[in-house]
N, C-alpha and C. Protein backbone atom coordinates (compact mmCIF):
# COMPACT_ATOMS: atom_id res chain seq x y z
N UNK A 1 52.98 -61.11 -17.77
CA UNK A 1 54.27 -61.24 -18.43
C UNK A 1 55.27 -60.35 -17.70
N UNK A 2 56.52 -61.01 -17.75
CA UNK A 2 57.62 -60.07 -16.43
C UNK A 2 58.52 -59.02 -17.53
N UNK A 3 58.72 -58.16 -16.92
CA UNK A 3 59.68 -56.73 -17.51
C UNK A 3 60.46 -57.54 -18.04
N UNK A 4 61.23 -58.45 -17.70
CA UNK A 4 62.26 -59.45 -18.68
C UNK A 4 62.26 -59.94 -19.70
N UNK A 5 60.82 -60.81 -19.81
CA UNK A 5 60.38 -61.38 -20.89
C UNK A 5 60.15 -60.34 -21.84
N UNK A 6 59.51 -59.30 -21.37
CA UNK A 6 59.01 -57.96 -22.65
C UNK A 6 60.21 -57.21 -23.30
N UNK A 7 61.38 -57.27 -21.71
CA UNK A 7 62.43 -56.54 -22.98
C UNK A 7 63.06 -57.78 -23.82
N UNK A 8 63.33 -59.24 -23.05
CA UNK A 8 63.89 -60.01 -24.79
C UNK A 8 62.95 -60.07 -25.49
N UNK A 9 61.42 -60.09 -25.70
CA UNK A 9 60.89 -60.24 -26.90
C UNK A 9 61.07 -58.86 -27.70
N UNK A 10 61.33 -57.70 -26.89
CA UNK A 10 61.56 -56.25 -27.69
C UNK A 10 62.83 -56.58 -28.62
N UNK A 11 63.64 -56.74 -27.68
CA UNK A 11 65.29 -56.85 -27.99
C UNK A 11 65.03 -58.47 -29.28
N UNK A 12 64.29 -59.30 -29.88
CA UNK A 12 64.56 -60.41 -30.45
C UNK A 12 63.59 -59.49 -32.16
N UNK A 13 63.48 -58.40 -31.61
CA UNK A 13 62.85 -57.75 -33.13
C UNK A 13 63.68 -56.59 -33.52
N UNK A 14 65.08 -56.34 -32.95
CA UNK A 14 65.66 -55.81 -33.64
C UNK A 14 66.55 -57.18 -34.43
N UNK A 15 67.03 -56.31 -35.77
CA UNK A 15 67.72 -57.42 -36.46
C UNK A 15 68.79 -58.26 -36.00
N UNK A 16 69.67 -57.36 -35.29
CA UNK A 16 70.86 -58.03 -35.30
C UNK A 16 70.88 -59.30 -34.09
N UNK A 17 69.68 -59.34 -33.45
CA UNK A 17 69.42 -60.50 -32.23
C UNK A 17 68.57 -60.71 -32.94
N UNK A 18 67.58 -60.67 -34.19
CA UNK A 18 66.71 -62.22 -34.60
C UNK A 18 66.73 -63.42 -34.66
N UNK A 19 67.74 -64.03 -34.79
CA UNK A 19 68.22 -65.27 -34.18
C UNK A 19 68.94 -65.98 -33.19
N UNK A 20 68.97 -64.97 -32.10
CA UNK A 20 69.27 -65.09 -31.08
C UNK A 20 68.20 -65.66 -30.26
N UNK A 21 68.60 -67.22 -29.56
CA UNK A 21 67.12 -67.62 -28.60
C UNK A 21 67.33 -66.36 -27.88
N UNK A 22 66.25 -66.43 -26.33
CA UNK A 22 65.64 -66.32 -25.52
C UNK A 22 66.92 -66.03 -24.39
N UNK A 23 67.76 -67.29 -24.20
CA UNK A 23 69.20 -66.98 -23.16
C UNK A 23 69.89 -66.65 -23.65
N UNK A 24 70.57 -66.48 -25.57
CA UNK A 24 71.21 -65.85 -25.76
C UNK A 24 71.17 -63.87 -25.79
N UNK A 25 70.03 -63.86 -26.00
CA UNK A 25 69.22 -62.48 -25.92
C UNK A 25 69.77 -61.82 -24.47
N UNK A 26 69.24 -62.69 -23.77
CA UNK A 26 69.42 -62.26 -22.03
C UNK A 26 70.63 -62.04 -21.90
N UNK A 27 72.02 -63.11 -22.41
CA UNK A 27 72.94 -62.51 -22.16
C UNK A 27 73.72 -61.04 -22.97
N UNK A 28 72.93 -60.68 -24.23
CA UNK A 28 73.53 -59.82 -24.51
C UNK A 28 72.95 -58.53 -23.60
N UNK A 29 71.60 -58.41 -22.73
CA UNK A 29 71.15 -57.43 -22.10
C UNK A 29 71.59 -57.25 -20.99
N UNK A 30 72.11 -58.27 -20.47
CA UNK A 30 73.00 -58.03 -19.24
C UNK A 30 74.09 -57.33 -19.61
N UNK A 31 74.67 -56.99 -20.81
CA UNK A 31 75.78 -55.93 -21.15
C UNK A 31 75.64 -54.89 -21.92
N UNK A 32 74.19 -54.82 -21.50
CA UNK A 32 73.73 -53.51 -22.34
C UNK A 32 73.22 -52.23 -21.21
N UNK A 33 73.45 -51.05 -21.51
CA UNK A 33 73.02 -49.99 -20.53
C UNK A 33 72.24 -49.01 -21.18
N UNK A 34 70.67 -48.41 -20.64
CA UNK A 34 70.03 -47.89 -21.45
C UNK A 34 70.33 -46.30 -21.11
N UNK A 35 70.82 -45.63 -22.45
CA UNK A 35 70.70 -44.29 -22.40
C UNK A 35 69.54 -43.50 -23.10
N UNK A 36 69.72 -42.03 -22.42
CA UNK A 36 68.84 -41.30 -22.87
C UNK A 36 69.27 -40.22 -23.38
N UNK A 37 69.30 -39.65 -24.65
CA UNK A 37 70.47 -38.51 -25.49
C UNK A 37 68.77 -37.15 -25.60
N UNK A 38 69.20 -36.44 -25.20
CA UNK A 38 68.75 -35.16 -25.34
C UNK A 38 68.51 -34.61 -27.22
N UNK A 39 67.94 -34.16 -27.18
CA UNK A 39 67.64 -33.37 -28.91
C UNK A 39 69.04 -32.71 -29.03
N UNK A 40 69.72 -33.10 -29.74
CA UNK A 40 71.07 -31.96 -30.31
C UNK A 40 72.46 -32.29 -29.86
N UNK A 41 72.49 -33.02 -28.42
CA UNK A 41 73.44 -33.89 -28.31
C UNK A 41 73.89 -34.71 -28.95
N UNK A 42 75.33 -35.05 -28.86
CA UNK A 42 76.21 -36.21 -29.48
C UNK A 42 76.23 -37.60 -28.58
N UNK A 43 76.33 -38.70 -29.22
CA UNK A 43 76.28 -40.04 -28.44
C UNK A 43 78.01 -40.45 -28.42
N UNK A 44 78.15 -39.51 -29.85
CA UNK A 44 79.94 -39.37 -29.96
C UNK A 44 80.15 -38.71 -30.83
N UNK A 45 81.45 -38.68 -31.48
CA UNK A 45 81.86 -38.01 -32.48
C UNK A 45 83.26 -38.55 -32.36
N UNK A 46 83.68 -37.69 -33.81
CA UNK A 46 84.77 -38.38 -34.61
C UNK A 46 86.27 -38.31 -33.82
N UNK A 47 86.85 -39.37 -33.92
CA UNK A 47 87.95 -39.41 -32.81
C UNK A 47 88.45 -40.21 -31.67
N UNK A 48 86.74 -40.36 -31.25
CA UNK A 48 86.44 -40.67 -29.72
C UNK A 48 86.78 -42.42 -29.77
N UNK A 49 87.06 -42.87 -28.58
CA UNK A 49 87.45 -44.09 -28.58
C UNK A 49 85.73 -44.87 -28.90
N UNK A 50 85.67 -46.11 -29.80
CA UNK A 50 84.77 -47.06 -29.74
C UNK A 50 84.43 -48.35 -29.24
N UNK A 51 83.86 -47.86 -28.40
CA UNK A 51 83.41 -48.17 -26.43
C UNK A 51 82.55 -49.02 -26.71
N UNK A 52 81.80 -48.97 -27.44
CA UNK A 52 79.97 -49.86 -27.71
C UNK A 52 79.61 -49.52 -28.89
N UNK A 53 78.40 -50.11 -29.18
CA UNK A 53 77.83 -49.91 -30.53
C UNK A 53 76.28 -49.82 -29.73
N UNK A 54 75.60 -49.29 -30.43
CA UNK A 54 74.34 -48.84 -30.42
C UNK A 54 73.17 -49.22 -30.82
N UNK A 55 71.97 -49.31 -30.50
CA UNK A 55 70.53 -50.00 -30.93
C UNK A 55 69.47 -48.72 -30.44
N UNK A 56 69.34 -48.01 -31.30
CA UNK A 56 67.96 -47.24 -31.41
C UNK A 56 66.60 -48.18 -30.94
N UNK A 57 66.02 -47.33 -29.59
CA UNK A 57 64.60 -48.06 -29.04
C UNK A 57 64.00 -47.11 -29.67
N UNK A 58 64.10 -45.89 -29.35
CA UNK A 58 62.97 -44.84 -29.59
C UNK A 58 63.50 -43.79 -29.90
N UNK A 59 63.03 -42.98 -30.68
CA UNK A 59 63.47 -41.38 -31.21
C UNK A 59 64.30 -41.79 -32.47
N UNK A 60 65.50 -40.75 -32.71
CA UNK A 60 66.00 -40.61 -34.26
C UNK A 60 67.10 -40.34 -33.91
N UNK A 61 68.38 -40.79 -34.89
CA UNK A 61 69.71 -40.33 -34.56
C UNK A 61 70.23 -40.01 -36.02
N UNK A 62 71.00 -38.86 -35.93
CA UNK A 62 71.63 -38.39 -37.12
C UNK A 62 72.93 -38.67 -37.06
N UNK A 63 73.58 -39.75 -38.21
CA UNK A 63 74.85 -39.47 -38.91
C UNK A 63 75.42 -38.50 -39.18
N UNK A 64 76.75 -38.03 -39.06
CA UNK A 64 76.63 -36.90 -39.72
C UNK A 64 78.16 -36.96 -39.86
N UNK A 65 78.89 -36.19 -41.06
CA UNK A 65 80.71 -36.52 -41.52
C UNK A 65 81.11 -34.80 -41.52
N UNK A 66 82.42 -34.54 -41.51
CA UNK A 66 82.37 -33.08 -41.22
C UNK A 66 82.68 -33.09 -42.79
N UNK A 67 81.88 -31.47 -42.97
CA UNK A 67 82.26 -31.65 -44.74
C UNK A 67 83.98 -31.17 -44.97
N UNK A 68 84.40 -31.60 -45.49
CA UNK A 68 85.68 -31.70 -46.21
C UNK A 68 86.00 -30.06 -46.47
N UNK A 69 85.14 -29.84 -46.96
CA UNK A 69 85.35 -28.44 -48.27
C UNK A 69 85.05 -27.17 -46.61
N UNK A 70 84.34 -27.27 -45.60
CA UNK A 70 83.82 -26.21 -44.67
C UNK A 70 84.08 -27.30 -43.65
N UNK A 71 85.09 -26.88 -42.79
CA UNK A 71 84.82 -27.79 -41.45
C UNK A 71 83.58 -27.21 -40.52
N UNK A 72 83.13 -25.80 -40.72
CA UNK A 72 81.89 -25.64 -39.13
C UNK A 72 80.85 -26.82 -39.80
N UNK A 73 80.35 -27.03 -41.05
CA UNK A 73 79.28 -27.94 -41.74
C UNK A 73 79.70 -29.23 -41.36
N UNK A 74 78.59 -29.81 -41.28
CA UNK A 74 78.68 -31.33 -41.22
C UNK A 74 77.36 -31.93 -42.07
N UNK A 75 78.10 -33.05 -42.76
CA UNK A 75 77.05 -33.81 -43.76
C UNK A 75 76.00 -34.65 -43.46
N UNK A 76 75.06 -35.29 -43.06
CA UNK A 76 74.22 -35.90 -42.63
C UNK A 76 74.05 -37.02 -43.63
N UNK A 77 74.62 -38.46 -43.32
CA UNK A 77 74.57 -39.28 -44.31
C UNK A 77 73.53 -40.76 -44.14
N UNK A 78 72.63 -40.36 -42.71
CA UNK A 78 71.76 -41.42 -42.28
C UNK A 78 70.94 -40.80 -40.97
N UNK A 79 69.76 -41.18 -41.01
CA UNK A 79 69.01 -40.64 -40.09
C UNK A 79 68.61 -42.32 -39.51
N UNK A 80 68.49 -42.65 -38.90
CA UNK A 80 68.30 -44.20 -37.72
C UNK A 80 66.80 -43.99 -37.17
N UNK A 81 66.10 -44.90 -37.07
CA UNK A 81 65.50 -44.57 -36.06
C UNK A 81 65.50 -45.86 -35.64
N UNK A 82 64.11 -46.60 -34.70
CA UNK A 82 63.61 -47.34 -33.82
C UNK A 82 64.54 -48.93 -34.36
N UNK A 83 64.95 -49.56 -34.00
CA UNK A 83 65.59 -51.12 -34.23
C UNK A 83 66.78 -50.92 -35.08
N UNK A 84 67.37 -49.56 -35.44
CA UNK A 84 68.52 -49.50 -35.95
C UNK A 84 69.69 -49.43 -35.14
N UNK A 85 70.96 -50.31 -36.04
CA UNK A 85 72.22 -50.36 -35.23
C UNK A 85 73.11 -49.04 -35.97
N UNK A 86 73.97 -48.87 -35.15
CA UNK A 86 74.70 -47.69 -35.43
C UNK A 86 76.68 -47.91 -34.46
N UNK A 87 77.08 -47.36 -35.01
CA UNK A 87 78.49 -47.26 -33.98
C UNK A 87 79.46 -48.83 -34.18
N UNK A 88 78.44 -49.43 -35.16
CA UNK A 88 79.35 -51.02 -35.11
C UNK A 88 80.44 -50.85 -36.03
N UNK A 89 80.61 -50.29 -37.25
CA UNK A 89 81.61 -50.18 -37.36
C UNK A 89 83.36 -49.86 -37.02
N UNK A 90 83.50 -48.75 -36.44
CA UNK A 90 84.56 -48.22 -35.69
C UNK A 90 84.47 -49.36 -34.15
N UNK A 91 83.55 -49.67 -33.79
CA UNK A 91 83.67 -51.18 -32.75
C UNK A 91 83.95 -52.35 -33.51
N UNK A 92 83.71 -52.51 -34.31
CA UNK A 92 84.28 -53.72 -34.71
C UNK A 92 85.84 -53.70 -35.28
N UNK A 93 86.10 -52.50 -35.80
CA UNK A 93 87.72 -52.15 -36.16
C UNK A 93 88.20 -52.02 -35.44
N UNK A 94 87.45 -51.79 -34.35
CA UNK A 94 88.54 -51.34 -33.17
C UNK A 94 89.23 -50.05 -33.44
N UNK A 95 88.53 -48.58 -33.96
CA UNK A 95 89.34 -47.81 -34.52
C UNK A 95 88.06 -46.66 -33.82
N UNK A 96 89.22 -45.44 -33.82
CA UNK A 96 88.18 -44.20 -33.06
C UNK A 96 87.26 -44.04 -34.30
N UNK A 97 86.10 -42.96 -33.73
CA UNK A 97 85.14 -42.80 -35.01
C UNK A 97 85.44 -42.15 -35.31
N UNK A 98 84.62 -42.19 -36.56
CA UNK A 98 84.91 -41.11 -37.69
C UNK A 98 83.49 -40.26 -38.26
N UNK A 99 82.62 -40.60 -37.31
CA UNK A 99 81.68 -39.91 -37.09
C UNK A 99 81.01 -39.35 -36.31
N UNK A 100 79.77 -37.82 -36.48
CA UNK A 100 78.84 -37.68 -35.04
C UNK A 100 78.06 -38.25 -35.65
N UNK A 101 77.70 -38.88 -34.32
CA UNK A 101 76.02 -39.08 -33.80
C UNK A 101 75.54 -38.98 -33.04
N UNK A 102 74.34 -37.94 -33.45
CA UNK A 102 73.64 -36.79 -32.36
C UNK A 102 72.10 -37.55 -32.76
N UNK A 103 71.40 -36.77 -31.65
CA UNK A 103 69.67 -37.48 -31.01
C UNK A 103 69.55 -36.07 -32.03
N UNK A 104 68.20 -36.26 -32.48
CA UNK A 104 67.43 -35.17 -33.56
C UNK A 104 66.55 -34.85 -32.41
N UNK A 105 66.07 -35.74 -31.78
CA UNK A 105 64.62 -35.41 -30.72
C UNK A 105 65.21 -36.78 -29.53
N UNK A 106 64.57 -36.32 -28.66
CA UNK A 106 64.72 -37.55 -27.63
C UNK A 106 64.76 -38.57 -27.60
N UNK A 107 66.24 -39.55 -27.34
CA UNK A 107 65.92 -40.55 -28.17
C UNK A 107 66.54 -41.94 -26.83
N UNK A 108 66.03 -42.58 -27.07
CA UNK A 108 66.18 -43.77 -26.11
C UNK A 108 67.54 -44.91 -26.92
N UNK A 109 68.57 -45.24 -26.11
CA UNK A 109 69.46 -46.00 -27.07
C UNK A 109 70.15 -47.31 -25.94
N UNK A 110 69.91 -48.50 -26.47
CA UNK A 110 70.86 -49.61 -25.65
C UNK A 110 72.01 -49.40 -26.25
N UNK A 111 72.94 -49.13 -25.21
CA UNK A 111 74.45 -49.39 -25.48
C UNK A 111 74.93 -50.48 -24.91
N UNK A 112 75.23 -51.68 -25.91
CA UNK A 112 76.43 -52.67 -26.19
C UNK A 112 77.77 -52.36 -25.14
N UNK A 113 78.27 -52.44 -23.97
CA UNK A 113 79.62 -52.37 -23.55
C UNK A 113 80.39 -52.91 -24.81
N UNK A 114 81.54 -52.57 -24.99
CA UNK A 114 82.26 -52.87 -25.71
C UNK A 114 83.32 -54.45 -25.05
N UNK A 115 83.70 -53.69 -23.92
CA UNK A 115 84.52 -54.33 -23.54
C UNK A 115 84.25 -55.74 -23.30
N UNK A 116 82.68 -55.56 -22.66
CA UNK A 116 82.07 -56.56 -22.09
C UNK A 116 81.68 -57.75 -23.54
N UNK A 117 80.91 -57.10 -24.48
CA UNK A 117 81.10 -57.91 -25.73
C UNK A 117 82.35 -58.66 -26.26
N UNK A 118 83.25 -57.91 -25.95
CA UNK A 118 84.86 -58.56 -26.62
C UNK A 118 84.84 -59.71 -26.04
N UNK A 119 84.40 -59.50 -24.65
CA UNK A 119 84.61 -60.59 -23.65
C UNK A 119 83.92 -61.67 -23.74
N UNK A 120 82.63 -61.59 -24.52
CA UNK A 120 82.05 -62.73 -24.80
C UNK A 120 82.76 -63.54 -26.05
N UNK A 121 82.77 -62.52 -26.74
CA UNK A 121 83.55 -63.07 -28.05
C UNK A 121 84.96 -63.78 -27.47
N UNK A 122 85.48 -63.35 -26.68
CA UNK A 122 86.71 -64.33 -26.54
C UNK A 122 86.75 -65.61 -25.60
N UNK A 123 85.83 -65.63 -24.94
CA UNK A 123 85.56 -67.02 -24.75
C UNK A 123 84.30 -67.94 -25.47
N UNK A 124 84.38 -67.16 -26.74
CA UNK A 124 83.70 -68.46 -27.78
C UNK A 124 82.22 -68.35 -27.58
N UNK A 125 81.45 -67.40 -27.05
CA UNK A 125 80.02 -66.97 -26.63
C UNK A 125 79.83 -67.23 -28.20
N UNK A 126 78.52 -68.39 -28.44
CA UNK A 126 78.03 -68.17 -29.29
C UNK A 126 77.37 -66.99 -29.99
N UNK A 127 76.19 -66.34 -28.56
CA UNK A 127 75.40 -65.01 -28.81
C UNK A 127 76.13 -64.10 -29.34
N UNK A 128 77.52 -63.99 -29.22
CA UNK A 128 77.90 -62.55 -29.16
C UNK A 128 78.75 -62.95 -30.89
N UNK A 129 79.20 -64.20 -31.47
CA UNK A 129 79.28 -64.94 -32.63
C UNK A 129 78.11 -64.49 -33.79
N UNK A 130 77.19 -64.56 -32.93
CA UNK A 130 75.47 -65.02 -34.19
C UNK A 130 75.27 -63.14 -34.33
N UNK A 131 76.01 -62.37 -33.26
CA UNK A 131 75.19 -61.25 -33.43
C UNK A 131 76.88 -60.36 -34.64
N UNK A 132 77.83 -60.51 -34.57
CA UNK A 132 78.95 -60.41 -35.54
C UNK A 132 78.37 -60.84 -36.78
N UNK A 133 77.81 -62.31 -37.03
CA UNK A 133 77.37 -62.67 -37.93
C UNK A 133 76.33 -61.56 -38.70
N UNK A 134 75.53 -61.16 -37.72
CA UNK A 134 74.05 -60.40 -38.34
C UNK A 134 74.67 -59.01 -38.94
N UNK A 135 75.84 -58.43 -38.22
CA UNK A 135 76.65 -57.44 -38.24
C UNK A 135 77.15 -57.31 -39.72
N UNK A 136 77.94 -58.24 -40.02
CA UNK A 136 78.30 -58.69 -41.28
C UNK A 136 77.14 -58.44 -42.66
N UNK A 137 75.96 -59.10 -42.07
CA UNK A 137 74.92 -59.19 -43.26
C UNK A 137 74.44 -57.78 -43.17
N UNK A 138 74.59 -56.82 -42.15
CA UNK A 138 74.08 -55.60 -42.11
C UNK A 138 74.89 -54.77 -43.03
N UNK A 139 76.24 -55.14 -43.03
CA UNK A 139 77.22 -53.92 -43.64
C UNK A 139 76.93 -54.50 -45.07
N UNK A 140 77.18 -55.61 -45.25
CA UNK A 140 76.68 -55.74 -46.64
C UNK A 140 75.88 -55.64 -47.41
N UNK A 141 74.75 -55.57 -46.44
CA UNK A 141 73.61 -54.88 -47.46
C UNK A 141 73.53 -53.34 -47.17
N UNK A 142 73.96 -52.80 -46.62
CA UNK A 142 74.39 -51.18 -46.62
C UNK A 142 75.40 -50.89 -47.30
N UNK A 143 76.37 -51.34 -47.71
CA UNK A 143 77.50 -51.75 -49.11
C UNK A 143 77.08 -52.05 -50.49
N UNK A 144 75.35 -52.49 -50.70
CA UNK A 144 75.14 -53.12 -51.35
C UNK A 144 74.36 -51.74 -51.77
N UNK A 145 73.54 -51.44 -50.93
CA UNK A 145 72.24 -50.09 -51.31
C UNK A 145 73.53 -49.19 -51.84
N UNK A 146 74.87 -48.33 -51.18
CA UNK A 146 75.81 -47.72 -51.45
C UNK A 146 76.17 -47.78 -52.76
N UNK A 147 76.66 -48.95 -52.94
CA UNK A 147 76.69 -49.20 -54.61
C UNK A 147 75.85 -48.79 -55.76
N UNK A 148 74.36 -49.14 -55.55
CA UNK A 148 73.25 -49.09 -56.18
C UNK A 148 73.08 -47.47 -56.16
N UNK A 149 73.66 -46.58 -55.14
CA UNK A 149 72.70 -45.34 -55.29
C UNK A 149 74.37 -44.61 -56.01
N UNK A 150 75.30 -45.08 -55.54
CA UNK A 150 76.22 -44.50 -56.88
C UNK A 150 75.98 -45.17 -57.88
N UNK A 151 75.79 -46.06 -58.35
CA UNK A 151 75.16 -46.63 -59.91
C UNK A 151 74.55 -45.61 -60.14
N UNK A 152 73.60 -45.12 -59.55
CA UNK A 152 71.98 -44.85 -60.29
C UNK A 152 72.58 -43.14 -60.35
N UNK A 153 73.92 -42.71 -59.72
CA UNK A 153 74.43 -41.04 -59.82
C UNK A 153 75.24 -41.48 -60.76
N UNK A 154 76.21 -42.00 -60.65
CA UNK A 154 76.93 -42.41 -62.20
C UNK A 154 75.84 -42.01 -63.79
N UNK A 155 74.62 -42.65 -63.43
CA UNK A 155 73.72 -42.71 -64.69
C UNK A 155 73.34 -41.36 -64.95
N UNK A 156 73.40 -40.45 -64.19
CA UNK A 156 72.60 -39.13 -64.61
C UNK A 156 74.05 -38.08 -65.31
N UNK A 157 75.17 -38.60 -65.10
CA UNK A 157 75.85 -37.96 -65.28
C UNK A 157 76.45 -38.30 -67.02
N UNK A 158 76.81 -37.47 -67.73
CA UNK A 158 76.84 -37.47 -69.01
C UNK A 158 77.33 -38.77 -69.57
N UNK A 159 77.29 -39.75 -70.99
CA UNK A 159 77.73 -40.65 -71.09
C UNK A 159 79.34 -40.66 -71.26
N UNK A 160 80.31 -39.37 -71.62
CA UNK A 160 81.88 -39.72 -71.32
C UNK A 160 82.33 -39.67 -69.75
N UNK A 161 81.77 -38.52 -69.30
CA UNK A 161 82.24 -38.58 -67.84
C UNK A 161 81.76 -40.04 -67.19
N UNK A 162 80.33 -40.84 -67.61
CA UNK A 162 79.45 -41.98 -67.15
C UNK A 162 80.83 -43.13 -67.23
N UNK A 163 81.71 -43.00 -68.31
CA UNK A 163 82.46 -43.89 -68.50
C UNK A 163 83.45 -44.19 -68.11
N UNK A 164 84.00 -42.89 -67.96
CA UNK A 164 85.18 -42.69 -67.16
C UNK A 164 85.12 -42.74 -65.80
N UNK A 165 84.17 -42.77 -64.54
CA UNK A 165 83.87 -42.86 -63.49
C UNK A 165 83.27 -44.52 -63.34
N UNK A 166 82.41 -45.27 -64.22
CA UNK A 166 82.51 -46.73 -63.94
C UNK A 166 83.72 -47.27 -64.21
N UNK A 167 84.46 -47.22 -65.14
CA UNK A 167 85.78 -47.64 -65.14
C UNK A 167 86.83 -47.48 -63.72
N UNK A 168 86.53 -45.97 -62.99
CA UNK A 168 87.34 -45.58 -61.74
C UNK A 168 86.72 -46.92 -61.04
N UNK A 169 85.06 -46.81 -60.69
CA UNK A 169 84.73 -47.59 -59.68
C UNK A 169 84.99 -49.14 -59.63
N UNK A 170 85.27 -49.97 -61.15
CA UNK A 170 85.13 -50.77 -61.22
C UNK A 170 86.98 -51.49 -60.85
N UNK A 171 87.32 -50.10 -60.83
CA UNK A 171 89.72 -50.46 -60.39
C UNK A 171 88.72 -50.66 -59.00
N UNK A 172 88.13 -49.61 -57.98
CA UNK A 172 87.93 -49.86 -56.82
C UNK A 172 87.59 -50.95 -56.23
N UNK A 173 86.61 -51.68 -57.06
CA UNK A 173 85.68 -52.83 -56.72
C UNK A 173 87.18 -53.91 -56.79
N UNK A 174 87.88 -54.03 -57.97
CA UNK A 174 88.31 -54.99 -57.77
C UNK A 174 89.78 -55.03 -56.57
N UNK A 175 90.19 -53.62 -56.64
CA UNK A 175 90.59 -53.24 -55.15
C UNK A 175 90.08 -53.99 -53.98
N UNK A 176 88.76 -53.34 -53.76
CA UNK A 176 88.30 -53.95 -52.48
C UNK A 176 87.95 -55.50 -52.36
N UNK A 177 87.95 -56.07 -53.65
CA UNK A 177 87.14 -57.35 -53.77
C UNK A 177 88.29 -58.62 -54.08
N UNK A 178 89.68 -57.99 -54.31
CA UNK A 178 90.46 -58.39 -54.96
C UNK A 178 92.00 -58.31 -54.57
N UNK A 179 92.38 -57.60 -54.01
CA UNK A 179 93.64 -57.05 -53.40
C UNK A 179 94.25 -57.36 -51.77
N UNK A 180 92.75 -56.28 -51.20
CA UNK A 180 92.66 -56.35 -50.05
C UNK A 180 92.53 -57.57 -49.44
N UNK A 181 93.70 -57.82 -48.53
CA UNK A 181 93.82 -58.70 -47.58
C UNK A 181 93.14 -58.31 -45.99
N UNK A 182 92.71 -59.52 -45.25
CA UNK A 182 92.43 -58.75 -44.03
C UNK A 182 93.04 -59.58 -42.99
């Protein structure tokens, strides 16, 4: 079996290329470049222009938001590891990040060109279509767990404050679900 074939069958078990054949696969690896992030290093941080988006091969990557209340602290709001995407957000807005993400331990990462992706997307590349698509179903079910784990903090918290905070979330929901134009 050729180094080719092994990395698209690698690359067709992360999620966001599961339905990507075989040549669509290939063409997203031709715009991918493999890095290697050191333990404690950043892949970026907040600010920085969003260049690519990211696919964890190997090792662990930490999220992390600066805390509000102490800027030297920073919050850690996701740890990634092996077939996880990361960095698609602020690439898909087209907006600098608003987060670090640093290697915990040595970590192996395909980086997505950015530019080079746009480029598929604008001449109508299906692959680079089906993998937006998967993108989509990713944030939403990470929107979806988000919800569920403030539900389940809402619940521990007393039943007037419980009430007065679903009521806040539920102006939000229909905010976001309801208002917002895009």
């Amino acid at each position: 079996m050729s180094k080719d074939v092994r990395k698209t069958e690698r690359f067709t078990q992360i999620p966001i290329y599961s339905n990507l054949s075989s040549r669509e696969v290939a063409q997203i690896i031709s715009i991918t470049e493999e890095v290697i992030v050191e333990p404690g290093k950043d892949v970026f941080a907040p600010g920085e222009p969003a260049d690519a988006f990211y696919v964890v091969q190997s090792g662990r990557i930490e999220i992390r938001l600066v805390n509000e209340e102490r800027a030297d602290k920073k919050m850690t709001i996701a740890t990634l590891s092996d077939r996880s995407v990361f960095g698609e957000m602020s690439f898909l807005h087209d907006r600098p990040r608003s987060a670090y993400a640093s290697a915990v331990e040595e970590t192996r990462l395909s980086k997505i060109k950015g530019a080079e992706f746009r480029a598929l997307m604008e001449k109508g590349d299906l692959a680079a279509y089906k993998v937006i698509h998967n993108f989509a179903l990713l944030i939403a079910s990470r929107l979806r767990r988000v919800e569920n784990e403030l539900v389940n903090a809402l619940n521990e918290l007393g039943p007037g404050k419980r009430t007065q905070r679903l009521k806040e979330l539920q102006e939000f929901r229909n905010t976001l679900f309801q208002e917002w134009s895009f």
